[in-house]
Protein backbone atom coordinates (compact mmCIF):
# COMPACT_ATOMS: atom_id res chain seq x y z
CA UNK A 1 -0.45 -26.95 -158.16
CA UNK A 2 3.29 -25.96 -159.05
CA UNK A 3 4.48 -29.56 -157.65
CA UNK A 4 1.76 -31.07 -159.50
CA UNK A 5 2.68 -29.76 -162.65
CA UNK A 6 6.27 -30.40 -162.43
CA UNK A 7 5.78 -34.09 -161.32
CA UNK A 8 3.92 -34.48 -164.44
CA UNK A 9 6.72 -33.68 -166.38
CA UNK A 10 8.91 -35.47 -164.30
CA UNK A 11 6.88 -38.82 -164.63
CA UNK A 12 8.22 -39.09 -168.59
CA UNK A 13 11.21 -38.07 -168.23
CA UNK A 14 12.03 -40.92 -165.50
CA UNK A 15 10.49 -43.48 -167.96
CA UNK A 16 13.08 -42.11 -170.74
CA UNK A 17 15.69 -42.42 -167.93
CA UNK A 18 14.62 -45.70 -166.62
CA UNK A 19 14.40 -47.25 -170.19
CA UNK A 20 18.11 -45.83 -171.20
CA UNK A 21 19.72 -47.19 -167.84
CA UNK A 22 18.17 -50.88 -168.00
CA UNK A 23 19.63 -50.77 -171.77
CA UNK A 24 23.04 -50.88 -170.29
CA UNK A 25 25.14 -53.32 -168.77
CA UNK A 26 27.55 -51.39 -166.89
CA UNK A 27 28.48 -47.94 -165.86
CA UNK A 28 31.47 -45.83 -165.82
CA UNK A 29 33.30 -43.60 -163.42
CA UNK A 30 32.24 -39.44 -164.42
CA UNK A 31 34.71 -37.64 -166.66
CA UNK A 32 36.67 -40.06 -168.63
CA UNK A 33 37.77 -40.02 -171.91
CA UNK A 34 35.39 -41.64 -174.68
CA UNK A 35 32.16 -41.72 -171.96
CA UNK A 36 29.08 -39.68 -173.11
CA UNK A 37 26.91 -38.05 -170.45
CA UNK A 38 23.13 -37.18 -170.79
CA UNK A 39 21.33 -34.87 -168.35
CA UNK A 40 18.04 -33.48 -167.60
CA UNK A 41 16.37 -30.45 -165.63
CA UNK A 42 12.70 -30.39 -165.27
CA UNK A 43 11.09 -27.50 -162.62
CA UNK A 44 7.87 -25.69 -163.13
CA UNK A 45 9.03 -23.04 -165.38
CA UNK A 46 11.98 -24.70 -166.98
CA UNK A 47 13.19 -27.75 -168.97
CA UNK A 48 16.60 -28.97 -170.66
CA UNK A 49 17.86 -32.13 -172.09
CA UNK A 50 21.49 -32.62 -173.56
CA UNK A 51 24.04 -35.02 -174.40
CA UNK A 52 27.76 -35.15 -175.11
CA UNK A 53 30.61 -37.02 -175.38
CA UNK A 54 34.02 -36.42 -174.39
CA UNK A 55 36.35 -36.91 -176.97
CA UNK A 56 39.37 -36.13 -174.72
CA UNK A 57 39.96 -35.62 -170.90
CA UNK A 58 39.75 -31.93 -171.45
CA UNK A 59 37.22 -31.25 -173.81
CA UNK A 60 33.91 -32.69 -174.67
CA UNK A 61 30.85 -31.54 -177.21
CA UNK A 62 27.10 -32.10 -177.34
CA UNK A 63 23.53 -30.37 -178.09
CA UNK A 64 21.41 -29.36 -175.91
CA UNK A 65 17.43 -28.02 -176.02
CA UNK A 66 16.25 -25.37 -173.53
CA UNK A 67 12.59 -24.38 -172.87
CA UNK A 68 11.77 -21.32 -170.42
CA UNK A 69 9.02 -19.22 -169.34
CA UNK A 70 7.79 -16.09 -167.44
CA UNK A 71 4.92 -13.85 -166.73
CA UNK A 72 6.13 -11.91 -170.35
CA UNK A 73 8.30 -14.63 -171.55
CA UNK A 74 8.23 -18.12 -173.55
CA UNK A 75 11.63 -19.06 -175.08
CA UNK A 76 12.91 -22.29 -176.72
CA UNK A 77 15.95 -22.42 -177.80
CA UNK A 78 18.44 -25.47 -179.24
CA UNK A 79 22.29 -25.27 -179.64
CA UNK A 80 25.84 -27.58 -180.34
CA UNK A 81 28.60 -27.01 -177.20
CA UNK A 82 31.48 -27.51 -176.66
CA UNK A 83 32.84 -27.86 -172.99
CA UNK A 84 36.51 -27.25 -172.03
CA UNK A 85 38.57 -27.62 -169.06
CA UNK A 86 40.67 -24.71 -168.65
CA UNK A 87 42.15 -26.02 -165.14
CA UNK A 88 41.87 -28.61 -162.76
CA UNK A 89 44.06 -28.63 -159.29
CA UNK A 90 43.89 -31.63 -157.09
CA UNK A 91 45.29 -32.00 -153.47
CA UNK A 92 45.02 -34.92 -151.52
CA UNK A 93 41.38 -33.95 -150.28
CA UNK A 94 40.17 -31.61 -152.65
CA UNK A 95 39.96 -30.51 -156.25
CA UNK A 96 38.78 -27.50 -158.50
CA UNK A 97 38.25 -26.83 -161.95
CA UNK A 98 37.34 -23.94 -164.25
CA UNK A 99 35.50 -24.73 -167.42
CA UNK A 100 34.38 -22.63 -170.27
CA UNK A 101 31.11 -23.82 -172.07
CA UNK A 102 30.85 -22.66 -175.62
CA UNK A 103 27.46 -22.93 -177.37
CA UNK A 104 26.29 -21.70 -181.20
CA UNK A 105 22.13 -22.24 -181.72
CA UNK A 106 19.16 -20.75 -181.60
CA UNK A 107 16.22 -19.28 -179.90
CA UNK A 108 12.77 -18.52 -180.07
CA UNK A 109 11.27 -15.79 -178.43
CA UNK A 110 7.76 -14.82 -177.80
CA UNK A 111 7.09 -11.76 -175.82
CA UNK A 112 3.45 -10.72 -174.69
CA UNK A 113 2.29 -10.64 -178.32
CA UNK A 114 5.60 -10.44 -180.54
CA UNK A 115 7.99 -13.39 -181.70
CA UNK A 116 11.22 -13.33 -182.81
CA UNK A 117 13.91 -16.05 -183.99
CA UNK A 118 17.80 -15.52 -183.11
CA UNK A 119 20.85 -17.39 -183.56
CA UNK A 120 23.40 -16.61 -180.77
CA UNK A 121 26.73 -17.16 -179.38
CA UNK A 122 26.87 -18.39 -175.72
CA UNK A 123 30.08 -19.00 -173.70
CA UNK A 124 29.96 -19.82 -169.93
CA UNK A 125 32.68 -19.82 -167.52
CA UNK A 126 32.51 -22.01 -164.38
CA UNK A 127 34.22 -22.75 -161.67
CA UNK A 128 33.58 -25.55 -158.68
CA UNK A 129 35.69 -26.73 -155.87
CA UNK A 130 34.74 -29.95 -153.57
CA UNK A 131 36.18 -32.33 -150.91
CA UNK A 132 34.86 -35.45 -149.92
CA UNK A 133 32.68 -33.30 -147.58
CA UNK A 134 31.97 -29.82 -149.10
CA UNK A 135 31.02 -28.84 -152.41
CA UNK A 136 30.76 -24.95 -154.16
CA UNK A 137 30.00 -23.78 -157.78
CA UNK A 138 29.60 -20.31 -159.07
CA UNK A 139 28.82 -19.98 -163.43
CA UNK A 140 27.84 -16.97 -165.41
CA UNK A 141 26.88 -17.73 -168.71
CA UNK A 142 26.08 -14.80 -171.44
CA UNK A 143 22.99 -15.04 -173.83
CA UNK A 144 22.46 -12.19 -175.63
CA UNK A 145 19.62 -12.84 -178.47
CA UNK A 146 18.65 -9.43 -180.43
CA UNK A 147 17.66 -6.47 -177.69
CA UNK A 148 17.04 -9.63 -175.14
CA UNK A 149 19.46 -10.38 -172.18
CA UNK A 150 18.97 -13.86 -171.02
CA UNK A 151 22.25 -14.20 -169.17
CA UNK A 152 22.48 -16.25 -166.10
CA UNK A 153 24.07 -16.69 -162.80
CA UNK A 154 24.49 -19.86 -160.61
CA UNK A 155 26.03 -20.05 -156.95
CA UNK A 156 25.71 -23.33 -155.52
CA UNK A 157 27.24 -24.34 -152.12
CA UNK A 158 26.50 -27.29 -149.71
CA UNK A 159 27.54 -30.70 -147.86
CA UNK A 160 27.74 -34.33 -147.64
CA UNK A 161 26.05 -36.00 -144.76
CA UNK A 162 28.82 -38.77 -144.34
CA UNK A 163 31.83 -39.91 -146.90
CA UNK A 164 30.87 -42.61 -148.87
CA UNK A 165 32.89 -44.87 -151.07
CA UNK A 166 32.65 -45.75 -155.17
CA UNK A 167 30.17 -47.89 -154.87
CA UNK A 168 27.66 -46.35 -151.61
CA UNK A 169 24.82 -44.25 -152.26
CA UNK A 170 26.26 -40.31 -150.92
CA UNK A 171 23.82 -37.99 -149.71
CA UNK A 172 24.45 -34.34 -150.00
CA UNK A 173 22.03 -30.74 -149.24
CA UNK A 174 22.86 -27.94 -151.40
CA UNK A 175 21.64 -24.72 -152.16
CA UNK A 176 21.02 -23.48 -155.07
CA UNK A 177 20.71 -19.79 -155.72
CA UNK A 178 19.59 -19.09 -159.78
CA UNK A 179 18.47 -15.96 -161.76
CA UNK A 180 18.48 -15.81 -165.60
CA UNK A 181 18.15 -11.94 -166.86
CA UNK A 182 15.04 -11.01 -168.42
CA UNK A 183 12.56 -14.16 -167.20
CA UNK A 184 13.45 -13.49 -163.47
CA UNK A 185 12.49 -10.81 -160.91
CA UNK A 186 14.02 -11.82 -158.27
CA UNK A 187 16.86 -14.91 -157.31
CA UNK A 188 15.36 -17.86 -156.95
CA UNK A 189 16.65 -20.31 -153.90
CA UNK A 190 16.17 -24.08 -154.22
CA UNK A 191 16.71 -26.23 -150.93
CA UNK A 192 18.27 -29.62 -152.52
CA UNK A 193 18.96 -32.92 -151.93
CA UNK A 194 21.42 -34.34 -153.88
CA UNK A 195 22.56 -38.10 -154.45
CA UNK A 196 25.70 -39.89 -155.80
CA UNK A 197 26.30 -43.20 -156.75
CA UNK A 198 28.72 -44.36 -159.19
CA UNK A 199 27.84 -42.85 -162.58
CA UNK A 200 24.27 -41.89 -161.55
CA UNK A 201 23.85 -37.99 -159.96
CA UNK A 202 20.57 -36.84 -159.05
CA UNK A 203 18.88 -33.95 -157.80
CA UNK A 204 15.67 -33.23 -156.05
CA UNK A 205 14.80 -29.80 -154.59
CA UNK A 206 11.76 -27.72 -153.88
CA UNK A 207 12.16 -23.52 -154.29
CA UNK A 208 11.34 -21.12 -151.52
CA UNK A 209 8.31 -20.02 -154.11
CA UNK A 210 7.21 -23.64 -154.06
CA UNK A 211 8.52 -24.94 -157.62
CA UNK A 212 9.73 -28.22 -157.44
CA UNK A 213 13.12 -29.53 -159.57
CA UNK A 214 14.85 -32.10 -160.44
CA UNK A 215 17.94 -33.03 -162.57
CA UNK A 216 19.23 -35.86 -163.81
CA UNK A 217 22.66 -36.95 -164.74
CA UNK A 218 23.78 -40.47 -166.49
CA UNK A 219 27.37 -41.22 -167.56
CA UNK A 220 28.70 -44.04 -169.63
């Protein structure tokens, strides 16, 4: 039932996606100056879509709509970002960053039988290192709305199958580990496979509680 559900949603948003990528001729390398990225995250419980564009080759701003639930919980929320990169280091097979996400918006929040609207102030820090072989990602972000903590924690760690070049489809298995304050019990761990070709990243995993994800990426 929880993959059936979630492949629902993910049925529309592919025929968004699909629509948007035969619209353009040609993509772009990730991360350059003047591209604008859009993204979606779709899994049983939660669902995101945002956009920027990066108006230098440090910094970058968008929007971005959230929707979450729990057992006690139901919480949309909307906001403007801006993304930062505080540091990148690059070696002949590797590189790392740390970035600092900084969104303003708001959020909805119905609990059991109450509601309440915030506006809130949300930075992230994050900070990933990967090789042509091995990629790692940890991010904390803090959402504090009212008496509600929604902050969350990512930890992400996995590997490539085989190098591939520009232009080759890479295949990758990460996990990811999740838990955002107040809608989770527990950590949730998502098996995931994860492909790479040119501008196009993709996603698809399936939780140890059976929820199945996927996310989305398009640059150009």
């Amino acid at each position: 039932m929880l993959v059936t559900k979630s492949m629902g949603k993910l049925y529309y948003v592919l025929i968004f996606l699909l629509a948007a990528h035969l619209s353009m001729a040609h993509a772009a390398p990730m991360s350059f100056k003047g591209s604008t990225t859009s993204m979606t995250e779709v899994s049983e419980d939660y669902f995101s879509v945002e956009s920027s564009y990066a108006s230098s080759i440090k910094g970058s701003f968008g929007a971005k709509t959230v929707k979450a639930r729990s057992d006690a919980y139901n919480i949309t929320s909307g906001e403007i970002f801006y993304l930062r990169k505080l540091m990148r280091k690059n070696t002949i097979n590797s590189q790392a960053n740390l970035w600092l996400f900084t969104g303003v918006g708001f959020i909805d929040i119905k609990k059991n039988s109450t509601k309440e609207h915030q506006i809130y102030l949300s930075p992230t820090l994050q900070f990933d290192y990967e090789t042509k072989r091995i990629y790692g990602m940890v991010s904390h972000q803090i959402l504090r709305a009212g008496h509600e903590d929604f902050d969350t924690t990512k930890i992400e760690g996995g590997f490539s199958f085989y190098e591939a070049g520009y232009t080759q489809i890479q295949p990758w298995f990460i996990l990811k580990t999740k838990n955002i304050n107040s809608l989770n019990n527990k950590i949730k761990y998502t098996p995931t496979l994860r492909l790479i070709n040119k501008s196009i990243f993709m996603d698809v995993g399936v939780s140890t509680d059976g929820d199945a994800s996927f996310h989305f990426m398009y640059t150009f």
